[in-house]
Protein backbone atom coordinates (compact mmCIF):
# COMPACT_ATOMS: atom_id res chain seq x y z
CA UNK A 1 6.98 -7.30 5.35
CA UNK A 2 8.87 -6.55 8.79
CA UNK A 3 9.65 -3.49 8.36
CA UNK A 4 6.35 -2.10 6.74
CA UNK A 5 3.63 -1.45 4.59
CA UNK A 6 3.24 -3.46 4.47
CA UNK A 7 1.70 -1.21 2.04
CA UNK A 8 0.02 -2.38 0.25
CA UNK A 9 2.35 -0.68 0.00
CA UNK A 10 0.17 -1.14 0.42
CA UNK A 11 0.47 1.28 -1.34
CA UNK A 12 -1.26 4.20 -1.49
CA UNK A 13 -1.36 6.25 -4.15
CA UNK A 14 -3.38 8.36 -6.41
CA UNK A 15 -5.63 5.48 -7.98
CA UNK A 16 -6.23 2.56 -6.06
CA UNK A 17 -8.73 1.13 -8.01
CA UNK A 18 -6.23 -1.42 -9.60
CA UNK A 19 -7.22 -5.04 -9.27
CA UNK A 20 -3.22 -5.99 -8.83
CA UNK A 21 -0.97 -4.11 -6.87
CA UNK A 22 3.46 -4.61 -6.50
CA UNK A 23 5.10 -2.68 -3.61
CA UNK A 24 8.42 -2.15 -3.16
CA UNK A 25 9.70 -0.53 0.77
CA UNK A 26 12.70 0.86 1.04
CA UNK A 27 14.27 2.61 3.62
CA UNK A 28 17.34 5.56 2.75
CA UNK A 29 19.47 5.70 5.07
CA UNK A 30 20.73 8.86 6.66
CA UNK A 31 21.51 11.79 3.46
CA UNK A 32 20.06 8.96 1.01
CA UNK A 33 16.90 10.35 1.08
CA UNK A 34 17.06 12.83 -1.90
CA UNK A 35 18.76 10.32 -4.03
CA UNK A 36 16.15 8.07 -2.97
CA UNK A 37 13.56 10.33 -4.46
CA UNK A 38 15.50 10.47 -7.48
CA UNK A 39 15.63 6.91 -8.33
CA UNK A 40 11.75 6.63 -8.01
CA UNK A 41 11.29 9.49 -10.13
CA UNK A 42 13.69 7.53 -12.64
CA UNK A 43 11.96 4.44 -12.40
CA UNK A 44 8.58 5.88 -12.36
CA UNK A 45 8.97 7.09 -15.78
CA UNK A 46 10.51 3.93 -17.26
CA UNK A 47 7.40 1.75 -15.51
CA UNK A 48 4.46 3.85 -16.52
CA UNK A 49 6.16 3.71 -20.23
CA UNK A 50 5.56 0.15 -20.49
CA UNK A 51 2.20 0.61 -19.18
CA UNK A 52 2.31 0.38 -15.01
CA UNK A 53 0.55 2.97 -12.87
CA UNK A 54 2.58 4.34 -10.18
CA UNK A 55 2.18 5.80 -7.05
CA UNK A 56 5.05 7.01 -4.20
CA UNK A 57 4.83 7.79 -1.37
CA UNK A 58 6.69 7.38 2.56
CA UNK A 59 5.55 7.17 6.15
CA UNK A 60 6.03 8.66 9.11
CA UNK A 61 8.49 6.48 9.90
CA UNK A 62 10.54 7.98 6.95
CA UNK A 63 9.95 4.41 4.95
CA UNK A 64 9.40 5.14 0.96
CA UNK A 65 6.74 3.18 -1.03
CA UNK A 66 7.30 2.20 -4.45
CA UNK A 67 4.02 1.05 -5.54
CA UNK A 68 2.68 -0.42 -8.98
CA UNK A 69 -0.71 -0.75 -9.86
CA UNK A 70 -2.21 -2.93 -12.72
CA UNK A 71 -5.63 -3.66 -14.09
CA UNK A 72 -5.65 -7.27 -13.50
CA UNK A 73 -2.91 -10.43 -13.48
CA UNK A 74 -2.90 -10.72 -17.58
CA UNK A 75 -1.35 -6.75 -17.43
CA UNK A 76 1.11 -7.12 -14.55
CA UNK A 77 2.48 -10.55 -16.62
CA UNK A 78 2.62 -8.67 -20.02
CA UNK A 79 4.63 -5.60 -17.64
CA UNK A 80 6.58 -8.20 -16.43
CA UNK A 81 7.93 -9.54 -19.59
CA UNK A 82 8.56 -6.23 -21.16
CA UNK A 83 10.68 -4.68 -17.83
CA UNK A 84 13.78 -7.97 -18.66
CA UNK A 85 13.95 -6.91 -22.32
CA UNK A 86 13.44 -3.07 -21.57
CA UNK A 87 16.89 -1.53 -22.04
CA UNK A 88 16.18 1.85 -19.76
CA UNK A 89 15.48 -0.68 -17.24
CA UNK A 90 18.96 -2.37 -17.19
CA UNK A 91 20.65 0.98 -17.66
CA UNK A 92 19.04 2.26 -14.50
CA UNK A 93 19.74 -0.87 -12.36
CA UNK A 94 22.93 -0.74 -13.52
CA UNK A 95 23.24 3.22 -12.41
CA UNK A 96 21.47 2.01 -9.17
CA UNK A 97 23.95 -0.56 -8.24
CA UNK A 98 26.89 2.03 -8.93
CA UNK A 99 25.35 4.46 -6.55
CA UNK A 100 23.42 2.93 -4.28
CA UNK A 101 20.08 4.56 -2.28
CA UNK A 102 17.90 2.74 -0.16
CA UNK A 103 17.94 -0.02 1.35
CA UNK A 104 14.66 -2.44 0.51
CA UNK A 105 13.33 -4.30 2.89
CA UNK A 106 10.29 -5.83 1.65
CA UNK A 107 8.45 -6.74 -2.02
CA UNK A 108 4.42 -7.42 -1.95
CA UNK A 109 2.46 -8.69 -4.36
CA UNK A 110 -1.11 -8.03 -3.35
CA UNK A 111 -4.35 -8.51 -5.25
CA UNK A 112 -7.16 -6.20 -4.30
CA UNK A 113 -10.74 -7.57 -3.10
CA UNK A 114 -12.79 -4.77 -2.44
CA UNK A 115 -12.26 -1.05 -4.13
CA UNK A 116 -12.41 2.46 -2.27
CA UNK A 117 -16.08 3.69 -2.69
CA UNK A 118 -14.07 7.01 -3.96
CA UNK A 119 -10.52 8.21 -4.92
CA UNK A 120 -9.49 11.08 -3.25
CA UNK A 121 -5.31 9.71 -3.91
CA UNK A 122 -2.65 12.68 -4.71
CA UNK A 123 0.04 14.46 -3.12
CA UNK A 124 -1.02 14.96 0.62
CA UNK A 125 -3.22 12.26 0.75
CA UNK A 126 -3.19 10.20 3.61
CA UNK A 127 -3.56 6.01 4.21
CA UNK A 128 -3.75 4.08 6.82
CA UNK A 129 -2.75 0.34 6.63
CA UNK A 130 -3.69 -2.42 9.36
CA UNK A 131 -2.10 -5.37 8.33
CA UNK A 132 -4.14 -8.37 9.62
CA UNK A 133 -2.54 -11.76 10.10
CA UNK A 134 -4.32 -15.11 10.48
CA UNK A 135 -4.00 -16.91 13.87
CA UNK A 136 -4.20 -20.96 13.58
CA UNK A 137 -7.10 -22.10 12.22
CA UNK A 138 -8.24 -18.98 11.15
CA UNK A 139 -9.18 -18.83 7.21
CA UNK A 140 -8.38 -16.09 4.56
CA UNK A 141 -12.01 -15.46 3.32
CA UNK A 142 -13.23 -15.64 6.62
CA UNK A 143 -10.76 -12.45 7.60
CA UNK A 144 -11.63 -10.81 4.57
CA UNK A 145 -15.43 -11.63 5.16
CA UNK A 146 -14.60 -9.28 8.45
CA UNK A 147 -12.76 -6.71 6.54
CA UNK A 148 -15.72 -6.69 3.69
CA UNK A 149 -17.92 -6.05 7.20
CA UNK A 150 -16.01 -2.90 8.55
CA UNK A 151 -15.96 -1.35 5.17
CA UNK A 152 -19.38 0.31 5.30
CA UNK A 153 -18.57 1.38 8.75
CA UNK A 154 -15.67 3.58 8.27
CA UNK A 155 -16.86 5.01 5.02
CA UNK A 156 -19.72 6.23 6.73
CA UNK A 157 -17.28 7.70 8.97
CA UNK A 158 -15.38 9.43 6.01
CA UNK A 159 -12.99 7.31 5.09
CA UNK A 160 -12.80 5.65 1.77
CA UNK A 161 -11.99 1.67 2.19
CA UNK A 162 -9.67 -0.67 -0.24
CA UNK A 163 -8.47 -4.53 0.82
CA UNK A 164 -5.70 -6.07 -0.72
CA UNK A 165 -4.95 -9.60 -0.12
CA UNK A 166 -1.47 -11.17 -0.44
CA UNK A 167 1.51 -13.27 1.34
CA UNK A 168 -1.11 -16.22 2.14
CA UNK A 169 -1.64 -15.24 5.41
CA UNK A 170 -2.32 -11.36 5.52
CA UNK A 171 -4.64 -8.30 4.47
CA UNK A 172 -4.28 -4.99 4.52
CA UNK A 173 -7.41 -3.18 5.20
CA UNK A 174 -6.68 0.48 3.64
CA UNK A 175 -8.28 3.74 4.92
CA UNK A 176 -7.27 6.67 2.37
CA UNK A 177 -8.08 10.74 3.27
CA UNK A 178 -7.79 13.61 1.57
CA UNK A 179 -5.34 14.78 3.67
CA UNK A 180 -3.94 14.46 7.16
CA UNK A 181 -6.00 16.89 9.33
CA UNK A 182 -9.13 14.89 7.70
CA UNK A 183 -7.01 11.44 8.87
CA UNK A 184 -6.74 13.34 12.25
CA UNK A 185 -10.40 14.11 12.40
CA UNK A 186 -10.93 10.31 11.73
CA UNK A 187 -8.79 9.24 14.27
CA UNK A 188 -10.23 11.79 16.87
CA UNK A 189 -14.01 10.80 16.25
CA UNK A 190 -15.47 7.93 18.65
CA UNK A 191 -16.95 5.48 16.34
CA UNK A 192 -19.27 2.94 18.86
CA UNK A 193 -20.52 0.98 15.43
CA UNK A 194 -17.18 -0.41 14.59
CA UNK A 195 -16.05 -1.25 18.46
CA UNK A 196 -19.74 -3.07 19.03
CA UNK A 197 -18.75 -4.86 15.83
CA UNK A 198 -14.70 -5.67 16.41
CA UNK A 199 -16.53 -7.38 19.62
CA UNK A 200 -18.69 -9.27 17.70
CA UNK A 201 -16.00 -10.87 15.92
CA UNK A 202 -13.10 -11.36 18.85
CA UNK A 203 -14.88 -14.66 19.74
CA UNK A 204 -13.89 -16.44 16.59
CA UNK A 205 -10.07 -15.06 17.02
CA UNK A 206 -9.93 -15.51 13.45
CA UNK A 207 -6.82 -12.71 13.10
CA UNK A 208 -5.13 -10.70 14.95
CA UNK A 209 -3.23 -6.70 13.63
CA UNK A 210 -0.02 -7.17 12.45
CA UNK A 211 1.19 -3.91 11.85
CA UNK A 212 -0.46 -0.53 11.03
CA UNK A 213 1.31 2.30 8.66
CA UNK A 214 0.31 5.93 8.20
CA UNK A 215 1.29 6.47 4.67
CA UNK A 216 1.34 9.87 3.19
CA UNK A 217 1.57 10.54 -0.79
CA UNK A 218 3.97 12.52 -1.62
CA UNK A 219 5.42 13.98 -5.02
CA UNK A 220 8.82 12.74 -3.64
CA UNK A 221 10.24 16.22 -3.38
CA UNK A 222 12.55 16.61 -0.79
């Protein structure tokens, strides 16, 4: 997850209320893009046919998100075992492998621990991931105890909060707008409730920010 999203890929996509989540980053290289957005579009249709939900989307670093949502771990096996028999599937690798795209640098496999009081996913929708990592002797439920904490916070600043576990070691603490001035507006607005209560937690050091991602949904139209 170097090069993230981390997204979850994280992840962010018109209906994040999916208990199990798969992201796939890739990053086009220069004139790739547009074929890029092809290939998801391909795929897209081939995944939701055996019963995934999808969501795409990029950052602002120009990194695309593949990202595959699933109502719990029985559905994403069952998706699983259909995708090596599917025969679209192994026609469009093989096309892929032909022509190559994008280069992808990372795979997730998240599973989400606390849903988005709302949904306000779509084209032009806007998330932002911090990726937390554990420091030594720090414990997963105790980081996602702190996540679970900050939730209330921001969504009674206006954002709508989702937390995805994954990797052993990580979480991704998503905050999804409707849009990027309202992301903006987030980022602009002092909020002395959640800096009084990052300092109550410092002391224990439990886990530090990996990364952070601004992630915009797009319709992958280029």
């Amino acid at each position: 997850m170097r090069s993230i999203l981390a997204a979850l890929i994280l992840l962010y996509s018109s209906s994040l209320l999916a208990q199990v989540a798969a992201v796939n980053v890739f990053v086009p290289p220069p004139g790739k893009a547009q074929l890029t957005a092809q290939y998801f579009l391909e795929a897209k249709g081939i995944h939701e046919a055996l019963g995934a939900q999808v969501a795409l989307s990029n950052d602002l670093k120009g990194h695309f998100r593949y990202a595959m949502l699933f109502e719990n771990w029985e559905a994403y096996g069952e998706f699983s075992q259909s995708l090596g028999s599917s025969e679209a599937w192994q026609a469009f690798q093989a096309k892929r492998i032909r022509n190559p795209a994008a280069v992808q640098t990372d795979n997730l496999l998240l599973n989400q621990v606390a849903a988005p009081s709302a949904n306000v996913g779509g084209p032009g929708s806007v998330t932002q991931i911090t990726v937390w990592e554990l420091t030594a002797g720090g414990t997963m439920g105790e980081m996602i105890e702190g996540g679970l904490g900050a939730k209330p916070i921001h969504e009674r600043a206006g954002a709508n909060v989702s937390i995805y576990a994954g990797g052993g070691n990580r979480m991704y603490y998503l905050q999804q707008f409707e849009n990027m001035a309202a992301w903006g507006r987030f980022r602009d607005t002092p909020n002395p409730e959640f800096n009084a209560y990052m300092q109550s937690l410092r002391a224990s050091g439990n886990a530090v920010p990996f990364a952070v991602i601004v992630n915009q949904v797009t319709q992958i139209a280029f």
